[in-house]
Protein backbone atom coordinates (compact mmCIF):
# COMPACT_ATOMS: atom_id res chain seq x y z
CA UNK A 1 69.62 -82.67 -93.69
CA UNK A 2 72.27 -83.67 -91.10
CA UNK A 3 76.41 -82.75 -92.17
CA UNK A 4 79.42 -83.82 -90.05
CA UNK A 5 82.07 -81.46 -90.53
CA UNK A 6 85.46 -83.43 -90.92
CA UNK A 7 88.77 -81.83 -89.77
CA UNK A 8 90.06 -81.06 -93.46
CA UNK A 9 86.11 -79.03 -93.97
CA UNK A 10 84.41 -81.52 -95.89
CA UNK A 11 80.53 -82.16 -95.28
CA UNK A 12 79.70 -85.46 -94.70
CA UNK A 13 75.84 -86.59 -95.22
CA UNK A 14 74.34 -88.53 -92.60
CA UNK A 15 71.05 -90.45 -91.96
CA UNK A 16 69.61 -91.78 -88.41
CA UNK A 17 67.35 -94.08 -87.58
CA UNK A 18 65.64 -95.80 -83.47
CA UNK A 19 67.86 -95.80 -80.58
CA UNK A 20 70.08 -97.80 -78.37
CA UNK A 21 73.83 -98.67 -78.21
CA UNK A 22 74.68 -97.06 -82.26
CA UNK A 23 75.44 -98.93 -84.83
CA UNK A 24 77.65 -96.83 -87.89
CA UNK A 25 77.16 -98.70 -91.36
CA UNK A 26 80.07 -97.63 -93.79
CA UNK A 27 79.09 -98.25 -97.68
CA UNK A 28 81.14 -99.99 -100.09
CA UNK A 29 82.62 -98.13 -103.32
CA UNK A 30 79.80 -99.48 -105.22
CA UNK A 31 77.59 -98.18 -102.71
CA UNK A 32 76.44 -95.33 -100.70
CA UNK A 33 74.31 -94.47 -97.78
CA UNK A 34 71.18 -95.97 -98.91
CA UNK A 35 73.04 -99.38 -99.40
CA UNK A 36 72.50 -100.26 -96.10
CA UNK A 37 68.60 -99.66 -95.34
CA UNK A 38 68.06 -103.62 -95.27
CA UNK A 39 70.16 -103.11 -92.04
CA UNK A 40 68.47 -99.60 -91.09
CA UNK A 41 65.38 -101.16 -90.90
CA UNK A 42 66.14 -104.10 -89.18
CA UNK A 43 68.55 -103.06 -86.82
CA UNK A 44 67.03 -99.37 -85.45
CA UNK A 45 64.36 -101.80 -83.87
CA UNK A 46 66.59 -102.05 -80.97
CA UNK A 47 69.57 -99.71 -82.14
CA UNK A 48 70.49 -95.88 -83.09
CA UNK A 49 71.39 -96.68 -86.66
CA UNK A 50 73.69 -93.98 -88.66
CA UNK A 51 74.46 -94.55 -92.25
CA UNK A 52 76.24 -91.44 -93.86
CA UNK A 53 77.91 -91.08 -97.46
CA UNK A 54 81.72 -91.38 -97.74
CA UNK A 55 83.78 -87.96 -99.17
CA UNK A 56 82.91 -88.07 -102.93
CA UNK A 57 79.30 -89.51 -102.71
CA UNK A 58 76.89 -86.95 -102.75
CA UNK A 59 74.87 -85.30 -100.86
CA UNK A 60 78.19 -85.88 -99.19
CA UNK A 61 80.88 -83.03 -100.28
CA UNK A 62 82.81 -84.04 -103.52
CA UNK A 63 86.10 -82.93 -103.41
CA UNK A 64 88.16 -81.97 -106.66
CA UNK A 65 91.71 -82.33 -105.15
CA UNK A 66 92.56 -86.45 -105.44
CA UNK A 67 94.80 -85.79 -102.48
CA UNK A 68 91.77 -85.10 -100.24
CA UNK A 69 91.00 -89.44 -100.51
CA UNK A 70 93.25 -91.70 -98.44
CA UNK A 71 92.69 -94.52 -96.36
CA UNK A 72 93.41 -92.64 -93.26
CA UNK A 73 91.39 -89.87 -94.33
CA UNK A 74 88.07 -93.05 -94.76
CA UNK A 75 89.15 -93.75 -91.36
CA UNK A 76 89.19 -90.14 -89.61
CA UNK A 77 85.64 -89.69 -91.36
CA UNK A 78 84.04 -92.41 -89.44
CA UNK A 79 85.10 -90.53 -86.43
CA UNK A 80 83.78 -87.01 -88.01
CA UNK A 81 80.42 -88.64 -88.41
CA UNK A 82 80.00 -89.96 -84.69
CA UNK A 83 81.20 -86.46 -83.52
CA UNK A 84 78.63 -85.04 -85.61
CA UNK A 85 75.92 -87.18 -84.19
CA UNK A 86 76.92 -87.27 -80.79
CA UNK A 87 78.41 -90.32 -80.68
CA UNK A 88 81.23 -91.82 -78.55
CA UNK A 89 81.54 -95.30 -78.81
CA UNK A 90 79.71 -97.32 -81.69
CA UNK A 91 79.42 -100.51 -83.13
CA UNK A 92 81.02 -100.42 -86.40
CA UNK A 93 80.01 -102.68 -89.63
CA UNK A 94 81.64 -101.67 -92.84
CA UNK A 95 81.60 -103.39 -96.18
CA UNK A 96 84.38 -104.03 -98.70
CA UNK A 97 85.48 -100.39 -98.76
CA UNK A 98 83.72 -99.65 -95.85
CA UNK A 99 85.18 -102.64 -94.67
CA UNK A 100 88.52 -101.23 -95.15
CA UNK A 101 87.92 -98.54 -92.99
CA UNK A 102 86.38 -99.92 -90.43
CA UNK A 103 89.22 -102.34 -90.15
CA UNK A 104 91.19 -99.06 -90.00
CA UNK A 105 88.70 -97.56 -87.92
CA UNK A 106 89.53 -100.40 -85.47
CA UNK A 107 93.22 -99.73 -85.53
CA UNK A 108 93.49 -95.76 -85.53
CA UNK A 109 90.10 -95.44 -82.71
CA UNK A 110 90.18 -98.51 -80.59
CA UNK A 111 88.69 -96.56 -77.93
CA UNK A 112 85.73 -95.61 -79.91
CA UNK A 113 85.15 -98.74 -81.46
CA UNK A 114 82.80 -101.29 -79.26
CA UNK A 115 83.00 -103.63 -82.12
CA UNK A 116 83.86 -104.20 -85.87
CA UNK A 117 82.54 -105.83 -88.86
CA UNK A 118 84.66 -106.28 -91.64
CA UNK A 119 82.74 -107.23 -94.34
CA UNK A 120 84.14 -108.18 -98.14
CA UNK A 121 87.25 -106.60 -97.63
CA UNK A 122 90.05 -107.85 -99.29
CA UNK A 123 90.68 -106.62 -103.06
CA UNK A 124 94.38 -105.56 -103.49
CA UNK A 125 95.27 -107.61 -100.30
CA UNK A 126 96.98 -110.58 -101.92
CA UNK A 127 100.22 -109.58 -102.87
CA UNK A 128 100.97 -111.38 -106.06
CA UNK A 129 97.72 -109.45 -107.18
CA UNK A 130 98.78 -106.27 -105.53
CA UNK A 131 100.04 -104.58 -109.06
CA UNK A 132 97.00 -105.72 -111.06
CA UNK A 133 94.58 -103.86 -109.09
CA UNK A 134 96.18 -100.89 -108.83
CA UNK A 135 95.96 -100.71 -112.36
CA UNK A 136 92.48 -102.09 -112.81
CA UNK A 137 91.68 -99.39 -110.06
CA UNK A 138 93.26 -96.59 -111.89
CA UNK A 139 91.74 -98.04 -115.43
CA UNK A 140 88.02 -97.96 -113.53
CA UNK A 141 88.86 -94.47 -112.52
CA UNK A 142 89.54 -93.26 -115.90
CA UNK A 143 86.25 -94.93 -116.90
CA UNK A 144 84.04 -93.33 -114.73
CA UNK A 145 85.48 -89.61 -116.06
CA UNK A 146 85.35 -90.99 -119.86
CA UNK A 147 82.00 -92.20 -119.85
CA UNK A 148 80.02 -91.29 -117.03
CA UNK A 149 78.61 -93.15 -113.69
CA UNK A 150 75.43 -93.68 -115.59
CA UNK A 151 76.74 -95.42 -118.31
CA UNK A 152 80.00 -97.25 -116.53
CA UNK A 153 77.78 -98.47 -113.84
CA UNK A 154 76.19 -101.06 -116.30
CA UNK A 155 79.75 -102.41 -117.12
CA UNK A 156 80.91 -102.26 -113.39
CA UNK A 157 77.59 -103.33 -112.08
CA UNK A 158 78.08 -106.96 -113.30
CA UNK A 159 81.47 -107.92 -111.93
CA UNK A 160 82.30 -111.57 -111.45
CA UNK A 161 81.32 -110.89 -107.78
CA UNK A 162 78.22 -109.23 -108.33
CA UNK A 163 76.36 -111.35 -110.74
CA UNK A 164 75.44 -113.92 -107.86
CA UNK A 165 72.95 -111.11 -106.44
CA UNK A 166 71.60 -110.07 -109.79
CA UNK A 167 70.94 -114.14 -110.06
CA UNK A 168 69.41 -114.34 -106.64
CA UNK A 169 67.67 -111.06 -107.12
CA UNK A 170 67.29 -109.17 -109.95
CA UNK A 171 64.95 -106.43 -108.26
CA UNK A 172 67.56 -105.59 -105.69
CA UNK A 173 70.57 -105.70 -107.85
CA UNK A 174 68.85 -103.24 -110.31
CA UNK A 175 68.38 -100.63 -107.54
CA UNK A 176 71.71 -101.31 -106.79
CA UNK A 177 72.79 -100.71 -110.76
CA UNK A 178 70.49 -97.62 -110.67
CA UNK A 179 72.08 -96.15 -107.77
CA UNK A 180 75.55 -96.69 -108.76
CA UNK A 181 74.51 -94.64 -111.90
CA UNK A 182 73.99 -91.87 -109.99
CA UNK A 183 76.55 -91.62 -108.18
CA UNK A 184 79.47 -88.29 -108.92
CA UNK A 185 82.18 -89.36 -111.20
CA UNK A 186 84.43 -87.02 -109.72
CA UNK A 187 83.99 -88.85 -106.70
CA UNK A 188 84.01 -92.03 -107.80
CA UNK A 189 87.47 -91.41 -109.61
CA UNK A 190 88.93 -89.47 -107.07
CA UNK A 191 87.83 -92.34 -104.57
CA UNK A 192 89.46 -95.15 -106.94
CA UNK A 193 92.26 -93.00 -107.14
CA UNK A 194 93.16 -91.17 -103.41
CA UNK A 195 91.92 -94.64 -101.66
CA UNK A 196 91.29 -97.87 -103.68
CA UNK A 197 94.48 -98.00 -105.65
CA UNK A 198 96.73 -96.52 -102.79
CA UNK A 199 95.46 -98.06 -99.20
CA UNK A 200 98.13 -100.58 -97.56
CA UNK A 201 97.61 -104.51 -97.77
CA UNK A 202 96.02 -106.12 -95.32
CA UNK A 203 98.81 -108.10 -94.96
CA UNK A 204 101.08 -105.30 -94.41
CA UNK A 205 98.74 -104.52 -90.84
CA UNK A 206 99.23 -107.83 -88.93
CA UNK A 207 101.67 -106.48 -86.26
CA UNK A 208 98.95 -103.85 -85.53
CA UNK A 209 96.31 -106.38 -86.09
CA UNK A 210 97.45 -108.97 -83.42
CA UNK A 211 97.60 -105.58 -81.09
CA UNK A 212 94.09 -104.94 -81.51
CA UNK A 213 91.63 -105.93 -78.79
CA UNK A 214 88.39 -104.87 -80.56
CA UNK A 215 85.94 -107.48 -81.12
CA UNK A 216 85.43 -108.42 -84.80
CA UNK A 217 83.40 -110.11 -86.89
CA UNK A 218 84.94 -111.06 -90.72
CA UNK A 219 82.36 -111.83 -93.33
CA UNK A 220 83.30 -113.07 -96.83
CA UNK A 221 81.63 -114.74 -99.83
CA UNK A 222 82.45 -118.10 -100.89
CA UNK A 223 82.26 -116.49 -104.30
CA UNK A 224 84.05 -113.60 -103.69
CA UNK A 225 87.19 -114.80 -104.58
CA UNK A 226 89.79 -111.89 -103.82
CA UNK A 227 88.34 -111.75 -100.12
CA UNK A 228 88.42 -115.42 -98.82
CA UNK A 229 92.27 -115.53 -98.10
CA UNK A 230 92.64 -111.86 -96.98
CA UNK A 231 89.33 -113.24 -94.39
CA UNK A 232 91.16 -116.30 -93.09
CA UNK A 233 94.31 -114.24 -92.76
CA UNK A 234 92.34 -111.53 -90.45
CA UNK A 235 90.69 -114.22 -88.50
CA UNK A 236 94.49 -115.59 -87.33
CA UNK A 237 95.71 -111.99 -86.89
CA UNK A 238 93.20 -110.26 -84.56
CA UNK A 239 92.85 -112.14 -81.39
CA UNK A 240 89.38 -111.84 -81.10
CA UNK A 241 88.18 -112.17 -85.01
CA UNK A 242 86.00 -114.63 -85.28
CA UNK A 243 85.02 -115.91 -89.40
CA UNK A 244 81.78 -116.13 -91.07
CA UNK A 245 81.63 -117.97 -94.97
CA UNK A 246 78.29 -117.03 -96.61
CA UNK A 247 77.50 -119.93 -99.37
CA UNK A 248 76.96 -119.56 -102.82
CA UNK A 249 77.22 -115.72 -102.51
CA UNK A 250 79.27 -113.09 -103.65
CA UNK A 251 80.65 -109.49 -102.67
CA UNK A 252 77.50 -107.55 -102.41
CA UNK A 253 76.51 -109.29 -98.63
CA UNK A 254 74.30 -107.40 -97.00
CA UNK A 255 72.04 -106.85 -99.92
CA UNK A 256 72.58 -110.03 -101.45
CA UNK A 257 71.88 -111.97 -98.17
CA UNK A 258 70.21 -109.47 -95.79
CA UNK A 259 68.59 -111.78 -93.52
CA UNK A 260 71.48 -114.22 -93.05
CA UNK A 261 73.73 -110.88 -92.46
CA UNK A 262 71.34 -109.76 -90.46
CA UNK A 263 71.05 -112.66 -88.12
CA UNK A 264 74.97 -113.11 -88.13
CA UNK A 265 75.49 -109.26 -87.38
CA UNK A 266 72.83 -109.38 -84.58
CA UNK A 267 74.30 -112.00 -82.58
CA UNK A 268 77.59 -110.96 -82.92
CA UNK A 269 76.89 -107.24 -81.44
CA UNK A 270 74.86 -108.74 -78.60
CA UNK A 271 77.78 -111.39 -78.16
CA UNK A 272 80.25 -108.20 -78.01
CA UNK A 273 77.57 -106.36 -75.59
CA UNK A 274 77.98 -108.96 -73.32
CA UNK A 275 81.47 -108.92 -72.94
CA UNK A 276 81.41 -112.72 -74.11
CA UNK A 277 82.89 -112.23 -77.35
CA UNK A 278 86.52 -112.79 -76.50
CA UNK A 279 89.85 -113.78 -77.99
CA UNK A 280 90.55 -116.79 -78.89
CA UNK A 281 91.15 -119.55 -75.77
CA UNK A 282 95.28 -120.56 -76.15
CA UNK A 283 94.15 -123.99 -75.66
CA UNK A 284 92.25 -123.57 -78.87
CA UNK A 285 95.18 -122.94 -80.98
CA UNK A 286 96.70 -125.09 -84.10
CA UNK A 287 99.46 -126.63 -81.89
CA UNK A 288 97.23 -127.78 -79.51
CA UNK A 289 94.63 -129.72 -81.56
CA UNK A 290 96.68 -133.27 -80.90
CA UNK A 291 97.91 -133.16 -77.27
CA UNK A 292 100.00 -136.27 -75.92
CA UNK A 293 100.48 -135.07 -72.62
């Protein structure tokens, strides 16, 4: 099986699939490299696909030290896995915490980025909520230890923002359910811990963000509550974001909806391959929309 080494000595899983310009799909927390096979299998048809498993999800390494999980750290280990493959430059299409990353990804590695996609990302953005899920993150953390991924993933499983997908599609979300269960607890605390409860706000990034030249792609649920005003706010911070609603769905996108993220995804990266996905015209902004003269 095929390890990236990171700079800090942790083992990082990874999977491959086809070939052409790569695409790197980073899980969720929920998740974990076998989240994103909708998108393996659809997009190694024309792409070199990597999916790997964050620090903490096996057959990634789990480390015991909570200090060893940061935001940065999330970051750095997207780079550790295209260094392991051979990779230089990559599309990049992360979801919620992956989505995090990848954001950070675009903001630490512009060089290395050809593109982003910022999927779901948003919980612990909004500030007046900012306390609450630090605490809900900590209280989820101490969950997994007390009773176990197996038997916390069928309470964390059915979040407000998940239930949409069970609904649409029971089959998937229980394979979803089943592989949260197996995830490591250790890692799943640590990770709620070290990154979750301690990465910055989005809104605390929007002097770097209106720096960034990297093209991205925002996708949110119109169900997903905690994400829609973090997504608007990236789309007016990073010149070149461009914002995509999915209806009637929730957090879990690219399961939940794989063939409208799919579609979305695809035309974005050939968009961005093209060189035609570009900030926003001036002429297009908010204080131009009535023009007298």
């Amino acid at each position: 099986m095929p390890y990236a080494t990171t700079d800090d000595g942790v083992k990082l899983y990874f999977e491959e699939a086809g070939s052409g310009t790569p695409i790197v799909f980073v899980h969720e927390f929920g998740g974990d490299h076998r989240s994103w096979e909708p998108q393996m299998r659809y997009f190694s048809r024309r792409h070199r696909c990597v999916t790997f498993g964050a620090r903490g999800y096996p057959p990634s390494d789990v480390p015991a030290d909570v200090e060893k999980y940061s935001q940065a750290r999330a970051a750095a280990d997207i780079a550790a896995v295209m260094d392991g493959a051979g990779i230089d430059r990559a599309h990049v299409v992360g979801l919620s915490m992956g989505g995090f990353a990848t954001l950070h990804f675009g903001l630490d590695y512009p060089a290395r980025a050809r593109s982003l996609v910022v999927a779901g990302a948003g919980y612990g953005a909004e500030k007046r909520h900012e306390a609450y899920f630090k605490g809900v993150s900590m209280e989820v953390a101490a969950q997994f230890e007390a009773q176990g991924s197996e038997t916390f993933a069928k309470t964390y499983a059915l979040a407000g923002s998940r239930v949409q997908f069970q609904n649409k599609d029971p089959r998937g979300w229980q394979e979803f359910a089943t592989q949260l269960g197996e995830h490591s607890s250790l890692g799943a605390a640590n990770t709620m811990r070290g990154v979750q409860a301690r990465r910055p706000s989005i809104y605390d990034l929007e002097d770097r963000m209106r720096q960034m030249q990297v093209p991205t792609l925002v996708v949110v649920g119109d169900e997903d509550d905690h994400c829609i005003q973090p997504g608007v706010f990236m789309k007016q911070a990073i010149p070149s974001a461009g914002l995509l609603i999915l209806p009637k769905t929730g957090h879990t996108l690219n399961l939940e909806e794989p063939d409208r993220f799919n579609l979305f995804v695809a035309e974005f990266i050939a968009l961005a391959e093209a060189g035609r996905w570009t900030a926003r015209d001036p002429r297009a902004m908010s204080a131009e929309i009535m023009k007298t003269k």
